[in-house]
C-alpha atoms as a PDB file:
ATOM      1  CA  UNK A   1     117.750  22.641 127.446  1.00  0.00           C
ATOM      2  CA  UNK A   2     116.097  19.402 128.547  1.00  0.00           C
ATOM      3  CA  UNK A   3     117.729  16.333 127.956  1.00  0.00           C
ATOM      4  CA  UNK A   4     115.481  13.953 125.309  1.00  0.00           C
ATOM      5  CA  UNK A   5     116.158  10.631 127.684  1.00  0.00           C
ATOM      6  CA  UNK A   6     116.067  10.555 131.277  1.00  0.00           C
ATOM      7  CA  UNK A   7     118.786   9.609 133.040  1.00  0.00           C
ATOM      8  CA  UNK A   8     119.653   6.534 134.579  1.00  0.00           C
ATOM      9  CA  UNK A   9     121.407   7.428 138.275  1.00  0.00           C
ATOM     10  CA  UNK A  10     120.372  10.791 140.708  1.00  0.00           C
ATOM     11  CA  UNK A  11     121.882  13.387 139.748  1.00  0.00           C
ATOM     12  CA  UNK A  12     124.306  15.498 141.681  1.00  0.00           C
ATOM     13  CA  UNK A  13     125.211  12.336 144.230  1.00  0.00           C
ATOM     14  CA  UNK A  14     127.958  14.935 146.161  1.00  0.00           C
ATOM     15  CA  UNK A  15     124.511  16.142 147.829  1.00  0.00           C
ATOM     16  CA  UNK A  16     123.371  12.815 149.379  1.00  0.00           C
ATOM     17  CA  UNK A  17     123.805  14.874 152.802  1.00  0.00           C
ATOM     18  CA  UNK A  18     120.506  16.463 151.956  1.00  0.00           C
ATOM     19  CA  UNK A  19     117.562  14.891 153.819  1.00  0.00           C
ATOM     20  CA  UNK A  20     116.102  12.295 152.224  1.00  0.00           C
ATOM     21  CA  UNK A  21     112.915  12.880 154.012  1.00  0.00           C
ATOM     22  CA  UNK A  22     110.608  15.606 154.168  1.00  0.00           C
ATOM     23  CA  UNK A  23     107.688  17.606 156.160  1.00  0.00           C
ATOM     24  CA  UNK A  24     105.611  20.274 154.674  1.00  0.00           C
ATOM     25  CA  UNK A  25     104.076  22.883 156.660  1.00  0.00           C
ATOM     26  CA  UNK A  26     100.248  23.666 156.391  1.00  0.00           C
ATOM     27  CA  UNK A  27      96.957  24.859 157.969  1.00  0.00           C
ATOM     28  CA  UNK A  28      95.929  20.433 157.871  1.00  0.00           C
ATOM     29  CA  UNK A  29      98.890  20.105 160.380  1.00  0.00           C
ATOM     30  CA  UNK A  30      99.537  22.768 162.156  1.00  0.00           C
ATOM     31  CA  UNK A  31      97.622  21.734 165.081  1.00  0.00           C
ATOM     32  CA  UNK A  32      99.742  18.760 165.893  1.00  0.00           C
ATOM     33  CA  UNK A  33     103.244  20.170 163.909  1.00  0.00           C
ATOM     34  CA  UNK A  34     105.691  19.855 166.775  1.00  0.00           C
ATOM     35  CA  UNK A  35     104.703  16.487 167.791  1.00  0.00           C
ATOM     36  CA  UNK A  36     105.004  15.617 163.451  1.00  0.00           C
ATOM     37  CA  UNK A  37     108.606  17.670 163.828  1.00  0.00           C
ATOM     38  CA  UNK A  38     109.630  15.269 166.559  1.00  0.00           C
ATOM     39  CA  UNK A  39     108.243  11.750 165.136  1.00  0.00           C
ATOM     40  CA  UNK A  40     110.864  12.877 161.786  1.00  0.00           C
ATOM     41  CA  UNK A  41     113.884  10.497 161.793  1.00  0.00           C
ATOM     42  CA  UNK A  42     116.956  12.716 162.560  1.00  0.00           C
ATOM     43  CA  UNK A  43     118.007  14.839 159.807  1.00  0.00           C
ATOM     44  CA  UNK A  44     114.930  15.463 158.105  1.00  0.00           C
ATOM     45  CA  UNK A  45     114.259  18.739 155.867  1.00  0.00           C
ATOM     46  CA  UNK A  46     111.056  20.949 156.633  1.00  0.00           C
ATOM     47  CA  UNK A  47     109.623  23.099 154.288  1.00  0.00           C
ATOM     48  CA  UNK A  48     107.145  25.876 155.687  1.00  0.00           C
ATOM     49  CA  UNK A  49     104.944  26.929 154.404  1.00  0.00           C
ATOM     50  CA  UNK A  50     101.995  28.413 156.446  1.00  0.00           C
ATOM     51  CA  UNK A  51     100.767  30.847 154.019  1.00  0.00           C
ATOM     52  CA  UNK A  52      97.340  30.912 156.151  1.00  0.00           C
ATOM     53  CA  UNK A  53      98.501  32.877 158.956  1.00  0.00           C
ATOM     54  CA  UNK A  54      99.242  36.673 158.838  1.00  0.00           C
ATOM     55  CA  UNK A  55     102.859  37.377 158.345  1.00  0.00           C
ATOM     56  CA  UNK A  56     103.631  38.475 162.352  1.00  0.00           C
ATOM     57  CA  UNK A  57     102.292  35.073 163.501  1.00  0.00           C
ATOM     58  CA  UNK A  58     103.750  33.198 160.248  1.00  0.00           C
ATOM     59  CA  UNK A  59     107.434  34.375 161.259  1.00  0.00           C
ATOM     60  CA  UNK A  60     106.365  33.800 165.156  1.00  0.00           C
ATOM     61  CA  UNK A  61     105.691  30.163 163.871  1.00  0.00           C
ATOM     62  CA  UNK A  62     108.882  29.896 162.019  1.00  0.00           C
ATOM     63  CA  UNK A  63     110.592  30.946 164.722  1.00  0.00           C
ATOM     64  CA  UNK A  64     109.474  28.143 166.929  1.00  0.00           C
ATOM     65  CA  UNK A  65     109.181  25.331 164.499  1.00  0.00           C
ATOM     66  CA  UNK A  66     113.462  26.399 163.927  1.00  0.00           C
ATOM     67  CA  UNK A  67     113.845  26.201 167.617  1.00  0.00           C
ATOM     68  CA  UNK A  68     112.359  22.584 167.548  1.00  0.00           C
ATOM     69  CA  UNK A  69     114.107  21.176 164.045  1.00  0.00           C
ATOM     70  CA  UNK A  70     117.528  22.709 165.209  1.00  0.00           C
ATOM     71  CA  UNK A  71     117.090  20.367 168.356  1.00  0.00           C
ATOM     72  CA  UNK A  72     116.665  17.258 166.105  1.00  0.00           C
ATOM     73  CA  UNK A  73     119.007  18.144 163.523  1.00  0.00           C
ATOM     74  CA  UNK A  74     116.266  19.520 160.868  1.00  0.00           C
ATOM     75  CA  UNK A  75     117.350  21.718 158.272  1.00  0.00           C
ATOM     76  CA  UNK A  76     114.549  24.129 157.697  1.00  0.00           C
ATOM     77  CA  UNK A  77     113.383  26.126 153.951  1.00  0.00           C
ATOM     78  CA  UNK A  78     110.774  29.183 154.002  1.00  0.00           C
ATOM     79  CA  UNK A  79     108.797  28.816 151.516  1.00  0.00           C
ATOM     80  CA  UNK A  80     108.725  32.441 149.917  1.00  0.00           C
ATOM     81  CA  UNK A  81     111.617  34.835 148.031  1.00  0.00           C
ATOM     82  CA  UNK A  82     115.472  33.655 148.857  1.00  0.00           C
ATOM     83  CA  UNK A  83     115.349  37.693 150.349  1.00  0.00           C
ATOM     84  CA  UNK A  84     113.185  36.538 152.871  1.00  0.00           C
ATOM     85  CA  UNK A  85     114.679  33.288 153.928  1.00  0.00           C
ATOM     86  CA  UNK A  86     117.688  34.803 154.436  1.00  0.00           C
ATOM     87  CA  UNK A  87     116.320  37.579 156.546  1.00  0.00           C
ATOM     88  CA  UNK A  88     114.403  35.071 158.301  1.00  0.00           C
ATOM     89  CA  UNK A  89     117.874  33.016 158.734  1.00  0.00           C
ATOM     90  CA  UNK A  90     116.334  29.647 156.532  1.00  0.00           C
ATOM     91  CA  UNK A  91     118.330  27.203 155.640  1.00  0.00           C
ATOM     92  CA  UNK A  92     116.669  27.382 152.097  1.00  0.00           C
ATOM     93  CA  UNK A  93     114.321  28.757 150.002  1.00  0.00           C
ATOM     94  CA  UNK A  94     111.235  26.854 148.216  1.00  0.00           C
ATOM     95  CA  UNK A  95     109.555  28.342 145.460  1.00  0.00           C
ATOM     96  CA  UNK A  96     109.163  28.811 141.525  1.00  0.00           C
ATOM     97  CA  UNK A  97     111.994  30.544 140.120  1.00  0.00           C
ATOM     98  CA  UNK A  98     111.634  32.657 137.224  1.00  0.00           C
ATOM     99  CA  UNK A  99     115.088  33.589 136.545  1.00  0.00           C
ATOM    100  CA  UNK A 100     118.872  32.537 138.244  1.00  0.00           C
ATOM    101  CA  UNK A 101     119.042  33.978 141.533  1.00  0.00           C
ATOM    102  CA  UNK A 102     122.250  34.678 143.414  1.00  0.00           C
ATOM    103  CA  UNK A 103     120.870  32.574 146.932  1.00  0.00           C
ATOM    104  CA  UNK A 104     123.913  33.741 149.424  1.00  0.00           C
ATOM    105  CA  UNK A 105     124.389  30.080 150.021  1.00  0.00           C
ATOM    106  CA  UNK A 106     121.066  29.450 150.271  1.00  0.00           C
ATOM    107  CA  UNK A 107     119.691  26.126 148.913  1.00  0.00           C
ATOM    108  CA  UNK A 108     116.693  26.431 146.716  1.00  0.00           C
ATOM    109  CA  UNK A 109     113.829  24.135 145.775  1.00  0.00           C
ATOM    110  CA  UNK A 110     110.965  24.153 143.607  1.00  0.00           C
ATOM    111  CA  UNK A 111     107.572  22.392 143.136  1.00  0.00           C
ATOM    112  CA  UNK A 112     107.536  20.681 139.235  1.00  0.00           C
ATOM    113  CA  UNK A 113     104.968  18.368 138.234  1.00  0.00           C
ATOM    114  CA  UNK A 114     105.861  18.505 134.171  1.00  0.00           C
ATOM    115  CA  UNK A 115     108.757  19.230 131.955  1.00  0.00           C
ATOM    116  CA  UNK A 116     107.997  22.460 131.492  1.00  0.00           C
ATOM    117  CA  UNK A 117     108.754  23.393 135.090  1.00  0.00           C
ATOM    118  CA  UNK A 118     111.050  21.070 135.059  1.00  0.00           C
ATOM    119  CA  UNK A 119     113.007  22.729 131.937  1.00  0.00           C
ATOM    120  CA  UNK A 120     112.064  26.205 133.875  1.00  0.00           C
ATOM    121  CA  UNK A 121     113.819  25.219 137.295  1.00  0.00           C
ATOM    122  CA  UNK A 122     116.740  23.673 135.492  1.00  0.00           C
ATOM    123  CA  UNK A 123     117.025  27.419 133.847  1.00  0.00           C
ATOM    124  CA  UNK A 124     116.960  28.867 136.961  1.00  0.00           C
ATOM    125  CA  UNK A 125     119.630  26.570 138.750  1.00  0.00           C
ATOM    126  CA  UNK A 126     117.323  25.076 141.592  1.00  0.00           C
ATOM    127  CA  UNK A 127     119.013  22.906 143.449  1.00  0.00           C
ATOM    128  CA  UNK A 128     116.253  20.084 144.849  1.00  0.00           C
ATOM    129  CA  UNK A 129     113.232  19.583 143.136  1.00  0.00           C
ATOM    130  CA  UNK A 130     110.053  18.230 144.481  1.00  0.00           C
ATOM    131  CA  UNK A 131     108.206  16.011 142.506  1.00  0.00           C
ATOM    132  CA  UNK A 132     104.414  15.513 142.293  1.00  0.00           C
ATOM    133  CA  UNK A 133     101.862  14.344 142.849  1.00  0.00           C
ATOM    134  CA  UNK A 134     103.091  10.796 143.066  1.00  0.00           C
ATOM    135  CA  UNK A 135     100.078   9.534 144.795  1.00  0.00           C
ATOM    136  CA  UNK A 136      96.384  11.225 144.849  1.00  0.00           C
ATOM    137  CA  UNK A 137      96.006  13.954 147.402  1.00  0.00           C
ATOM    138  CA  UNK A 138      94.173  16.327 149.361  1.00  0.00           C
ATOM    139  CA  UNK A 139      96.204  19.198 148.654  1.00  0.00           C
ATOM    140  CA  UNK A 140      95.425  18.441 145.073  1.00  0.00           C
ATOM    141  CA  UNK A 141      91.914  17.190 144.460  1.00  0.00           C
ATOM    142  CA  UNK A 142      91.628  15.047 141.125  1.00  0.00           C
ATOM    143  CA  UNK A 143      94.758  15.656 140.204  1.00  0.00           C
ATOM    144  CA  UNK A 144      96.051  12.535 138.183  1.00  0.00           C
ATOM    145  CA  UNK A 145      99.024  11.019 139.514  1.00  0.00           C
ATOM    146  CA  UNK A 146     101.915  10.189 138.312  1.00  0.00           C
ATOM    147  CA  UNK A 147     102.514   7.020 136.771  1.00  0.00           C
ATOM    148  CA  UNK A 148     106.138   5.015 137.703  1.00  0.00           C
ATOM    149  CA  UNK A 149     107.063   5.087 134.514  1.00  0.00           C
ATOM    150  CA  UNK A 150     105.957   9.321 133.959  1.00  0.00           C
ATOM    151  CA  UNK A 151     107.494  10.039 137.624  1.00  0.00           C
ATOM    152  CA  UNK A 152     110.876   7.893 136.420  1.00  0.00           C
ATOM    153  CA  UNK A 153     110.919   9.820 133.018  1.00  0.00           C
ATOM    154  CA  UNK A 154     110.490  13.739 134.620  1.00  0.00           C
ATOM    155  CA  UNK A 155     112.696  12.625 137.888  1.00  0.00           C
ATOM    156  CA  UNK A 156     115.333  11.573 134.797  1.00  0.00           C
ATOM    157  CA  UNK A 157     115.116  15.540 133.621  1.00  0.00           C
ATOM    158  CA  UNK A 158     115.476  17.256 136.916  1.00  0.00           C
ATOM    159  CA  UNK A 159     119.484  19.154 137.085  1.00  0.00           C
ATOM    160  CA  UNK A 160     119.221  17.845 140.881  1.00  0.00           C
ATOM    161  CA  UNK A 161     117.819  15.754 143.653  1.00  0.00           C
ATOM    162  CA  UNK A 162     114.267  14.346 143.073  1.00  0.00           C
ATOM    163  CA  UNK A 163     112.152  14.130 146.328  1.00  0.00           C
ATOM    164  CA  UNK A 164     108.919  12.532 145.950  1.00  0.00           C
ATOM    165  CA  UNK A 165     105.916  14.238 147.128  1.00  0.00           C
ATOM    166  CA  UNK A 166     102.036  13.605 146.917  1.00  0.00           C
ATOM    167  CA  UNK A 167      99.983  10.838 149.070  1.00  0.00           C
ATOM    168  CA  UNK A 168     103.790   9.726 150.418  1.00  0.00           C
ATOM    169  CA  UNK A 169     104.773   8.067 153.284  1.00  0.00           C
ATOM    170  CA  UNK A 170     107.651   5.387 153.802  1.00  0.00           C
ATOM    171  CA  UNK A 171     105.818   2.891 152.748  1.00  0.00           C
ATOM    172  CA  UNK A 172     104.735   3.961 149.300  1.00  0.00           C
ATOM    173  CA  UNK A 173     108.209   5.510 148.787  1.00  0.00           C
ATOM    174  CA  UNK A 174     109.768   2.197 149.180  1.00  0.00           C
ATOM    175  CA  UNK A 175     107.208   1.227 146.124  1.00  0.00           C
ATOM    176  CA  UNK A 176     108.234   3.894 144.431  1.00  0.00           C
ATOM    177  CA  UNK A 177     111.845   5.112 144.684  1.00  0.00           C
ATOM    178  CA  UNK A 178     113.724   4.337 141.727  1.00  0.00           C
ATOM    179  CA  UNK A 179     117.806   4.934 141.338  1.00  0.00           C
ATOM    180  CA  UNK A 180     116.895   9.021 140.404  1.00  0.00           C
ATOM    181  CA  UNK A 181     114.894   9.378 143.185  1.00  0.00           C
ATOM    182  CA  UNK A 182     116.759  11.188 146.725  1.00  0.00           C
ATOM    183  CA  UNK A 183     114.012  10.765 149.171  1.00  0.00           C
ATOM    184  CA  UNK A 184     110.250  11.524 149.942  1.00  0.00           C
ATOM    185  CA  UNK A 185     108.338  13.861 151.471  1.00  0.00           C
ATOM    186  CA  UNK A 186     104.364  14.370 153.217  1.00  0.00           C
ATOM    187  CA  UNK A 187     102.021  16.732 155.220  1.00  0.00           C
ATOM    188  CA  UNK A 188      99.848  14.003 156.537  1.00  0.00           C
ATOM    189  CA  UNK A 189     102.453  11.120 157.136  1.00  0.00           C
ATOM    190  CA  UNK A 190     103.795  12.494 160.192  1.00  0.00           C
ATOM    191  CA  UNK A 191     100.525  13.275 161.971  1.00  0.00           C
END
């Protein structure tokens, strides 16, 4: 069940080893993806995504773009079922969950952008949950943002780490990051 008030410090601060910043994978920067992978600071999370490509080249993709992160320290999520991460040897998962799921210490995270996602990935015992849209993007056109004050308040209900996610970049983190936020992350930043 949701709390009724947010919280007032990040949750779960044992996992402040998690990357606080993020790349996600897509057809916009796929072009120029290895040279985004290297300008991450060490340590950085990727989530990919590349749902454009057919599934031979998408796992020939993944394959490379985990040969590059490993090299700079990266930790690396599929988006897609926990079955296929781990066949695919992910370091996580990223996806909705409908119902717990028994990861075989994988990590899982989730896209939320209200409570009742929120509430529904609590449920289902994600562990990192990205937040958005924070800013106005192009992978959402005329979506409305998120306010500080709405981001603080559904950041407040999330069982986990918040990252930040939506027309972010360091810059407008540092506006934005608040004491329940973990990190940030982008598509276009990095290019």
């Amino acid at each position: 069940m949701l709390r009724d008030q947010p919280c007032t410090q990040l949750p779960n601060t044992a996992d402040s080893a998690l990357p606080k910043v993020w790349l996600f994978t897509d057809e916009r920067n796929d072009p120029i993806l290895e040279r985004a992978i290297m300008r991450l600071p060490r340590g950085s999370g990727i989530i990919f995504r590349h749902h454009h490509v057919p599934e031979r080249v998408r796992r020939a993709r993944f394959e490379t773009v985990k040969r590059l992160a490993r090299r700079r320290g990266h930790i690396v999520f599929l988006a897609g079922s926990a079955a296929l991460a781990r066949r695919w040897r992910a370091d996580g998962a990223h996806g909705r969950l409908k119902r717990p799921l028994i990861l075989g210490g994988l990590l899982q995270s989730v896209p939320v952008h209200d409570a009742a996602e929120i509430q529904q990935a609590n449920r289902s015992g994600a562990d990192i949950f990205f937040l958005s849209p924070i800013f106005a993007t192009r992978s959402h056109p005329g979506k409305r943002p998120l306010n500080p004050v709405q981001a603080s308040r559904l950041a407040g209900l999330c069982n986990g780490p918040v990252i930040y996610l939506g027309g972010m970049n360091q810059q407008r983190y540092r506006l934005r990051k608040n004491p329940l936020t973990h990190g940030w992350a982008a598509i276009d930043a990095f290019c």
